[in-house]
PDB file of N, CA and C in Angstrom:
ATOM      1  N   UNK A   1     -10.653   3.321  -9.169  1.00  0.00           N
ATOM      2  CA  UNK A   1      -9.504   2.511  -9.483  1.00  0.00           C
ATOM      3  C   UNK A   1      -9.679   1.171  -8.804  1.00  0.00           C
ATOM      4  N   UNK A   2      -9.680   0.030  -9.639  1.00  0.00           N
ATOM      5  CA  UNK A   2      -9.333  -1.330  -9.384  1.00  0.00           C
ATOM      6  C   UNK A   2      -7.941  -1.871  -8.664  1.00  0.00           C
ATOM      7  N   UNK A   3      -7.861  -2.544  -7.593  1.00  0.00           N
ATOM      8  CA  UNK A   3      -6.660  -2.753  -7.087  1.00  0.00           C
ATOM      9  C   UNK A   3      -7.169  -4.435  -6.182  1.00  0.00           C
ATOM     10  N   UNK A   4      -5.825  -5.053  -5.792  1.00  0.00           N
ATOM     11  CA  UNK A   4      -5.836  -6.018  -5.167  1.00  0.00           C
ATOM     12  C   UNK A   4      -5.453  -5.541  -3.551  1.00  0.00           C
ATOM     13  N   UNK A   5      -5.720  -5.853  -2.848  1.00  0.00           N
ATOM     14  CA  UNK A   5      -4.974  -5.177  -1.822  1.00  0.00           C
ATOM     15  C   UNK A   5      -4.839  -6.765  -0.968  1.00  0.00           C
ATOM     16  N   UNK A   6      -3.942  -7.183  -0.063  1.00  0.00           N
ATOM     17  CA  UNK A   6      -4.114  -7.928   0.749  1.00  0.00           C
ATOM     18  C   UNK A   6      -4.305  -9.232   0.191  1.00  0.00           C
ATOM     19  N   UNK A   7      -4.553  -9.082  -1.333  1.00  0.00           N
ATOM     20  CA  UNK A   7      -5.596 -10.550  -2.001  1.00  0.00           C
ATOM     21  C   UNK A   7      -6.605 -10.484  -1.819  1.00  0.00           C
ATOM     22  N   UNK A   8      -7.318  -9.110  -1.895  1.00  0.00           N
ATOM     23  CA  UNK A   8      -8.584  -9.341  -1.889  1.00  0.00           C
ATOM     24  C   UNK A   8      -9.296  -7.598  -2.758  1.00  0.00           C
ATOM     25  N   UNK A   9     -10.198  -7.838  -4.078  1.00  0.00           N
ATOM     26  CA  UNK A   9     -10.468  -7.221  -4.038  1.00  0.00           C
ATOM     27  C   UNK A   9     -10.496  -5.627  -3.790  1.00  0.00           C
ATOM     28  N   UNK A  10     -10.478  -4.269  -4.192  1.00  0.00           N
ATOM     29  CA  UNK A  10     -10.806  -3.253  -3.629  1.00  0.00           C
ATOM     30  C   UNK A  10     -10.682  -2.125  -5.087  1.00  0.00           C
ATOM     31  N   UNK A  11     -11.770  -1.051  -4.490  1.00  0.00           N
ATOM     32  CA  UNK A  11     -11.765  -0.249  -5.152  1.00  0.00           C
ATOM     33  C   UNK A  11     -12.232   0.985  -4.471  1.00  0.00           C
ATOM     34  N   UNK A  12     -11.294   2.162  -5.052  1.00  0.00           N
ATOM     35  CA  UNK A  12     -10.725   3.240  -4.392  1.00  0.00           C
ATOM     36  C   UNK A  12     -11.758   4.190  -5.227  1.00  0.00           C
ATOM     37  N   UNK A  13     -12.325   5.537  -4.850  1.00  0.00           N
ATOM     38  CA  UNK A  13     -12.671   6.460  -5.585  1.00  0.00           C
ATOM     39  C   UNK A  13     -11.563   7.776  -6.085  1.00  0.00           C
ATOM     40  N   UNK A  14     -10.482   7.370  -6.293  1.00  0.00           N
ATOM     41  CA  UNK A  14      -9.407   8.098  -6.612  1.00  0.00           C
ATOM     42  C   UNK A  14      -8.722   8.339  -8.083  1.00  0.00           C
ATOM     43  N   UNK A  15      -8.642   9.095  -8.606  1.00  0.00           N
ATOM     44  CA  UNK A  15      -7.915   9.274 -10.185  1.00  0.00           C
ATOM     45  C   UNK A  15      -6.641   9.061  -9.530  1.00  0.00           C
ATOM     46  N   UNK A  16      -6.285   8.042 -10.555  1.00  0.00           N
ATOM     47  CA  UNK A  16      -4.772   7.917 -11.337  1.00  0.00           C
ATOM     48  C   UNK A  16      -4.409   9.100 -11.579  1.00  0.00           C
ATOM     49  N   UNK A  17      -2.524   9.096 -11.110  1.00  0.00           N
ATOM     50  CA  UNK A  17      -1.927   8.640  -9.981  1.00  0.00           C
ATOM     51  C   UNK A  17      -1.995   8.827  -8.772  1.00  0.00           C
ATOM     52  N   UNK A  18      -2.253   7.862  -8.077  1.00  0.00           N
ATOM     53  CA  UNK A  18      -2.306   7.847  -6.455  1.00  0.00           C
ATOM     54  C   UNK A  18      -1.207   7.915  -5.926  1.00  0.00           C
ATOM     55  N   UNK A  19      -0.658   8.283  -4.638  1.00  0.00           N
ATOM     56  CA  UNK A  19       0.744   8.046  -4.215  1.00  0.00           C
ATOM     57  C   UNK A  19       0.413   6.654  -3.156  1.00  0.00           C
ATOM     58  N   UNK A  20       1.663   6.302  -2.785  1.00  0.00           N
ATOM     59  CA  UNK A  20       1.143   5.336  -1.734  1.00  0.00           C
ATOM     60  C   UNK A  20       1.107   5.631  -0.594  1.00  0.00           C
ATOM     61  N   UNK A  21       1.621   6.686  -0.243  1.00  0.00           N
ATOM     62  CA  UNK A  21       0.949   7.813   0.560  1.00  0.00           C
ATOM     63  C   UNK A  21      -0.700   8.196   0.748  1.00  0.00           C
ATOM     64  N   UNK A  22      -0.972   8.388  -0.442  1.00  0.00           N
ATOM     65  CA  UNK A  22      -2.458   8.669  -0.564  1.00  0.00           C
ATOM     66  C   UNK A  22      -2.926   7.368  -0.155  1.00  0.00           C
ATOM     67  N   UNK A  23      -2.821   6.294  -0.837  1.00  0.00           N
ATOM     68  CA  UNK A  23      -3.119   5.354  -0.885  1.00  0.00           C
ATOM     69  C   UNK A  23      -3.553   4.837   0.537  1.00  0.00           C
ATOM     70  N   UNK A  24      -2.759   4.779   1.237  1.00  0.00           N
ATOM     71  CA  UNK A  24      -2.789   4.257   2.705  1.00  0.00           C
ATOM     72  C   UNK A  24      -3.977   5.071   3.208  1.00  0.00           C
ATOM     73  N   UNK A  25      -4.337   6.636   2.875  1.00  0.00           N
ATOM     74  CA  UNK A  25      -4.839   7.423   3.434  1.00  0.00           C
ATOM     75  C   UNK A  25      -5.817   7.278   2.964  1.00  0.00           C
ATOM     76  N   UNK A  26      -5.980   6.930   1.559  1.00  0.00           N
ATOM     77  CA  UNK A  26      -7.729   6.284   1.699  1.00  0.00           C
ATOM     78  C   UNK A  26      -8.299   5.181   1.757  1.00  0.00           C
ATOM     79  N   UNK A  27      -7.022   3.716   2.009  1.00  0.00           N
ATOM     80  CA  UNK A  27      -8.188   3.029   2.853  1.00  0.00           C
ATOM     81  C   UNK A  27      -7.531   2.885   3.973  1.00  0.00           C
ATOM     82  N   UNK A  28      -7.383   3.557   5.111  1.00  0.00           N
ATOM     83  CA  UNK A  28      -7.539   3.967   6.173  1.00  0.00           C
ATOM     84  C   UNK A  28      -6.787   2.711   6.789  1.00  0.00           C
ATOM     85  N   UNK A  29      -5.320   2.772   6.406  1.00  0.00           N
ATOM     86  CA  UNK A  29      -4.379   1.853   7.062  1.00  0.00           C
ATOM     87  C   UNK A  29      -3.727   1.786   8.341  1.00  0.00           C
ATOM     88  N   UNK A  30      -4.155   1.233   9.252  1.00  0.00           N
ATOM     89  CA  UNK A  30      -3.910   1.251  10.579  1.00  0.00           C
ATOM     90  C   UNK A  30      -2.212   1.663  10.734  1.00  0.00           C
ATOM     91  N   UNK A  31      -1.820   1.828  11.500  1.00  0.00           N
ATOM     92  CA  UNK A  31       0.014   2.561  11.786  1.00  0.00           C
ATOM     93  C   UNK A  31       0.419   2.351  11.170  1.00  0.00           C
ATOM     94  N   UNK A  32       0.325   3.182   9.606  1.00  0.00           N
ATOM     95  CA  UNK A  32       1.519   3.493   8.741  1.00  0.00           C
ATOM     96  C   UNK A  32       2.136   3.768   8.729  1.00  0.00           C
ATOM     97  N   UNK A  33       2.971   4.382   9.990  1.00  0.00           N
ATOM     98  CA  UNK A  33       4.427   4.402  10.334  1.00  0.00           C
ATOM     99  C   UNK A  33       4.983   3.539  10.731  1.00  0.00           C
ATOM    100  N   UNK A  34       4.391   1.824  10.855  1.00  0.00           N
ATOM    101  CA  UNK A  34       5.013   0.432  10.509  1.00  0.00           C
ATOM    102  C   UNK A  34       4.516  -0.375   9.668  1.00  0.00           C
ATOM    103  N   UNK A  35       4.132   0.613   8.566  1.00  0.00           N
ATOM    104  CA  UNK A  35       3.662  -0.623   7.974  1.00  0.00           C
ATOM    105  C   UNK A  35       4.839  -0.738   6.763  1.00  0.00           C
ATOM    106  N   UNK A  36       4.949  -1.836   6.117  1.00  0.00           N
ATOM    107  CA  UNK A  36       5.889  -2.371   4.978  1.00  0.00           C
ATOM    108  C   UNK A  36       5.048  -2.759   3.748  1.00  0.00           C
ATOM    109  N   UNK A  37       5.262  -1.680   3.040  1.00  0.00           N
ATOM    110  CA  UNK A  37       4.248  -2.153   1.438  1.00  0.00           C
ATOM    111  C   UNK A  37       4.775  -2.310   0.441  1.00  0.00           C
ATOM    112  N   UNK A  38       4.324  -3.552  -0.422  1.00  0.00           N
ATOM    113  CA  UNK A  38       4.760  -4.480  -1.696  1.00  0.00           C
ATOM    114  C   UNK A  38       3.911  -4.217  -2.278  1.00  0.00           C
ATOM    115  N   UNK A  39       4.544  -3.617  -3.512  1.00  0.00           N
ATOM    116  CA  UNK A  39       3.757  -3.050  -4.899  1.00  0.00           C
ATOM    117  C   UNK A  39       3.724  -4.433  -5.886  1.00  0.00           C
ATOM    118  N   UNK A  40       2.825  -4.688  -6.319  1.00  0.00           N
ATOM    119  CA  UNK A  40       3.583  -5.813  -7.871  1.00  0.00           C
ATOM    120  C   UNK A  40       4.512  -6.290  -7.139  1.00  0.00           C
ATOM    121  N   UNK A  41       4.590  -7.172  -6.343  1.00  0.00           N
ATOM    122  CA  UNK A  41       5.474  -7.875  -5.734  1.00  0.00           C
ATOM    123  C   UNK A  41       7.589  -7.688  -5.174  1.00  0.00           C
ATOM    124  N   UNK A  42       7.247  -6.069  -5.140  1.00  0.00           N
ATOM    125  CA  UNK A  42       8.376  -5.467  -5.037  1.00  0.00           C
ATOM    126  C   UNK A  42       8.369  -4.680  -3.387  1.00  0.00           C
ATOM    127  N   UNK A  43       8.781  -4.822  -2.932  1.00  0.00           N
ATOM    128  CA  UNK A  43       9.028  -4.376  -1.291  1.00  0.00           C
ATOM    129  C   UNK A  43       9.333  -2.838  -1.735  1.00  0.00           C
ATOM    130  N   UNK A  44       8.860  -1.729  -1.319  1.00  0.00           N
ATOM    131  CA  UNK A  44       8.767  -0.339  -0.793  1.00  0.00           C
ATOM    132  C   UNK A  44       9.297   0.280  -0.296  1.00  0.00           C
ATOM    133  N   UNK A  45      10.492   1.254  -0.412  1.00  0.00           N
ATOM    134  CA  UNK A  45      10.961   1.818   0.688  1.00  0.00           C
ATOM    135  C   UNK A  45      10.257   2.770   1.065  1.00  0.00           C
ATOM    136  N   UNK A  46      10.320   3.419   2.416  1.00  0.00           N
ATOM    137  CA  UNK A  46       9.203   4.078   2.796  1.00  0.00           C
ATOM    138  C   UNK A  46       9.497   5.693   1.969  1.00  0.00           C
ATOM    139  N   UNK A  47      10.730   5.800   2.165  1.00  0.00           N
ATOM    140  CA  UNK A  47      11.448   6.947   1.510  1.00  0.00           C
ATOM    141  C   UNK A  47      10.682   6.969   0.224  1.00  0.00           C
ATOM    142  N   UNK A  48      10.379   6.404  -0.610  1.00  0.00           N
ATOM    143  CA  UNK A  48       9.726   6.598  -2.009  1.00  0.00           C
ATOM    144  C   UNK A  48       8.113   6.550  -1.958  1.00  0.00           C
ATOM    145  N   UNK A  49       7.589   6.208  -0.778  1.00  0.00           N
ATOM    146  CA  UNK A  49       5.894   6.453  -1.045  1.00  0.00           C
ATOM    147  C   UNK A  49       5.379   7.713  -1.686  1.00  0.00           C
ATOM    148  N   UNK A  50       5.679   8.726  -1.167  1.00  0.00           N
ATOM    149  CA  UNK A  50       5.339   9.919  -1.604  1.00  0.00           C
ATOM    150  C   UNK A  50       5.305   9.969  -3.597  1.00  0.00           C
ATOM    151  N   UNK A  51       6.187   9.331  -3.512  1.00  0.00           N
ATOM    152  CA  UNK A  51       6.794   9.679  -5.707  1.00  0.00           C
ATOM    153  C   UNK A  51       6.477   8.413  -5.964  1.00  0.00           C
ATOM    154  N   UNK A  52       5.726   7.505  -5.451  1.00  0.00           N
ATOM    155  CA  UNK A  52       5.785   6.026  -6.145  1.00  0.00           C
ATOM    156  C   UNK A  52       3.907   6.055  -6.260  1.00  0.00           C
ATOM    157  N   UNK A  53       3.886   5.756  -7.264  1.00  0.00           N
ATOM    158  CA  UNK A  53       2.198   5.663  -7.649  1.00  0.00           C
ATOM    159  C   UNK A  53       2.090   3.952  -8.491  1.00  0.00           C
ATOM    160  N   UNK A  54       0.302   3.933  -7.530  1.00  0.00           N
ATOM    161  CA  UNK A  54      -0.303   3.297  -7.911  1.00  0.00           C
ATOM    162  C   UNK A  54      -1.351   3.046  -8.936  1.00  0.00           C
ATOM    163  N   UNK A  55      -1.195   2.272 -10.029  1.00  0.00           N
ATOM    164  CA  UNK A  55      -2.264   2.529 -11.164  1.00  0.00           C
ATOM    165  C   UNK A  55      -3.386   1.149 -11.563  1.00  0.00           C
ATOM    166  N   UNK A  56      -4.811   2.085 -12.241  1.00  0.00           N
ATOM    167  CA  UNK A  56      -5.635   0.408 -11.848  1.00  0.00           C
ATOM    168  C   UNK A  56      -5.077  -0.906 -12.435  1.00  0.00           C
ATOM    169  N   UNK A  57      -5.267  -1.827 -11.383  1.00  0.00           N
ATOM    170  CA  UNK A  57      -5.096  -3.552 -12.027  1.00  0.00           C
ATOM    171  C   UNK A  57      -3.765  -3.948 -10.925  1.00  0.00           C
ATOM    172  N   UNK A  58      -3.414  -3.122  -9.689  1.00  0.00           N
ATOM    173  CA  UNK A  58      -2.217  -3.238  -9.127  1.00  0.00           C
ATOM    174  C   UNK A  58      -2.685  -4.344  -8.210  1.00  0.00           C
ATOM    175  N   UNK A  59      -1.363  -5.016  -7.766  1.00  0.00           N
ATOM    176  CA  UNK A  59      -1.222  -5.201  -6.274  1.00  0.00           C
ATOM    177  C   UNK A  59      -0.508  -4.957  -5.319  1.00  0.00           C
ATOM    178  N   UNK A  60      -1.553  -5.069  -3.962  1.00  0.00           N
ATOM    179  CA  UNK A  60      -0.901  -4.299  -2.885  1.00  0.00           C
ATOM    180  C   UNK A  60      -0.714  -4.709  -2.029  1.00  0.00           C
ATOM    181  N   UNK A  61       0.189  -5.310  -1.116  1.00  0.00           N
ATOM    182  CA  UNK A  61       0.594  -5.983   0.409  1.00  0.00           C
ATOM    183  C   UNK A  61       0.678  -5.128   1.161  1.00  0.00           C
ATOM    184  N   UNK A  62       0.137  -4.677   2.470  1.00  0.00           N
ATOM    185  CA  UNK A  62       0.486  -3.873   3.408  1.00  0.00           C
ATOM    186  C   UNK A  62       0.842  -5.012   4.904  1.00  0.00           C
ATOM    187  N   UNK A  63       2.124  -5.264   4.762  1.00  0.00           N
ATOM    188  CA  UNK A  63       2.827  -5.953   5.533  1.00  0.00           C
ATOM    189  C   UNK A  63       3.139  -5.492   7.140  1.00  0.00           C
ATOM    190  N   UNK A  64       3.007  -5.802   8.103  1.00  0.00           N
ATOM    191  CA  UNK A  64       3.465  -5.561   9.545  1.00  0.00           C
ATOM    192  C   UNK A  64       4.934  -6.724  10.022  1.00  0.00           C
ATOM    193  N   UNK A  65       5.521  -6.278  10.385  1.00  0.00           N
ATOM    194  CA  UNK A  65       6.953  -7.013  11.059  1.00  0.00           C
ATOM    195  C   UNK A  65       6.591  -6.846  12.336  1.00  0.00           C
ATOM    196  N   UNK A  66       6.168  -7.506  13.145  1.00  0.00           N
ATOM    197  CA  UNK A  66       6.609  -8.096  14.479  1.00  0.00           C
ATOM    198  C   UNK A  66       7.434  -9.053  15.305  1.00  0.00           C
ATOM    199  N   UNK A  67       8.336  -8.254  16.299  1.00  0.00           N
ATOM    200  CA  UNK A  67       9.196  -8.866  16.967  1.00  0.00           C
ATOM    201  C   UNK A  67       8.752  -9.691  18.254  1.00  0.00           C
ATOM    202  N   UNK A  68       9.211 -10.316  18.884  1.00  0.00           N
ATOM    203  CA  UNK A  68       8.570 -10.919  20.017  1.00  0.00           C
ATOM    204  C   UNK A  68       9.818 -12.201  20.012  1.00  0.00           C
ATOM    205  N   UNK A  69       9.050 -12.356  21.501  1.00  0.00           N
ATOM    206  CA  UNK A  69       9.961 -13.968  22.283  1.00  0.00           C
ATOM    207  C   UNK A  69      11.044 -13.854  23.185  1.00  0.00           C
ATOM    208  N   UNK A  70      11.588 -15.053  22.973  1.00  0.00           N
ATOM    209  CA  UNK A  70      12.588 -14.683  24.045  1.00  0.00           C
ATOM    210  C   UNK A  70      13.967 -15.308  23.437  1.00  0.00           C
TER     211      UNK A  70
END
């Protein structure tokens, strides 16, 4: 499967449908228990990764929120 990830390129050895669950799990997404992911330019709730699939020609943001300062 063909995908954009980040803006860049990628391709997964996975049959359609992927979850975004899976997804994360095969390319090996650093703390996905913060991460924030935009499908086709739609923000993710985390609650729906599991039932929300990815199909080839997508794109994918895997977003981090960090707080900081004073």
């Amino acid at each position: 499967m063909n995908l954009t990830v980040n803006g860049k390129a990628a391709t997964i050895a996975e049959e359609t449908p992927v979850s975004i669950t899976r997804l994360l799990e095969a390319l090996q997404v650093e703390q996905r228990e913060y991460v924030t992911v935009e499908l086709n330019g739609d923000i993710m709730d985390r609650g729906d990764f599991e039932a929300t699939t990815v199909k080839d020609g997508d794109t994918v943001e895997f977003l981090y929120f960090m707080g900081g300062g004073r």
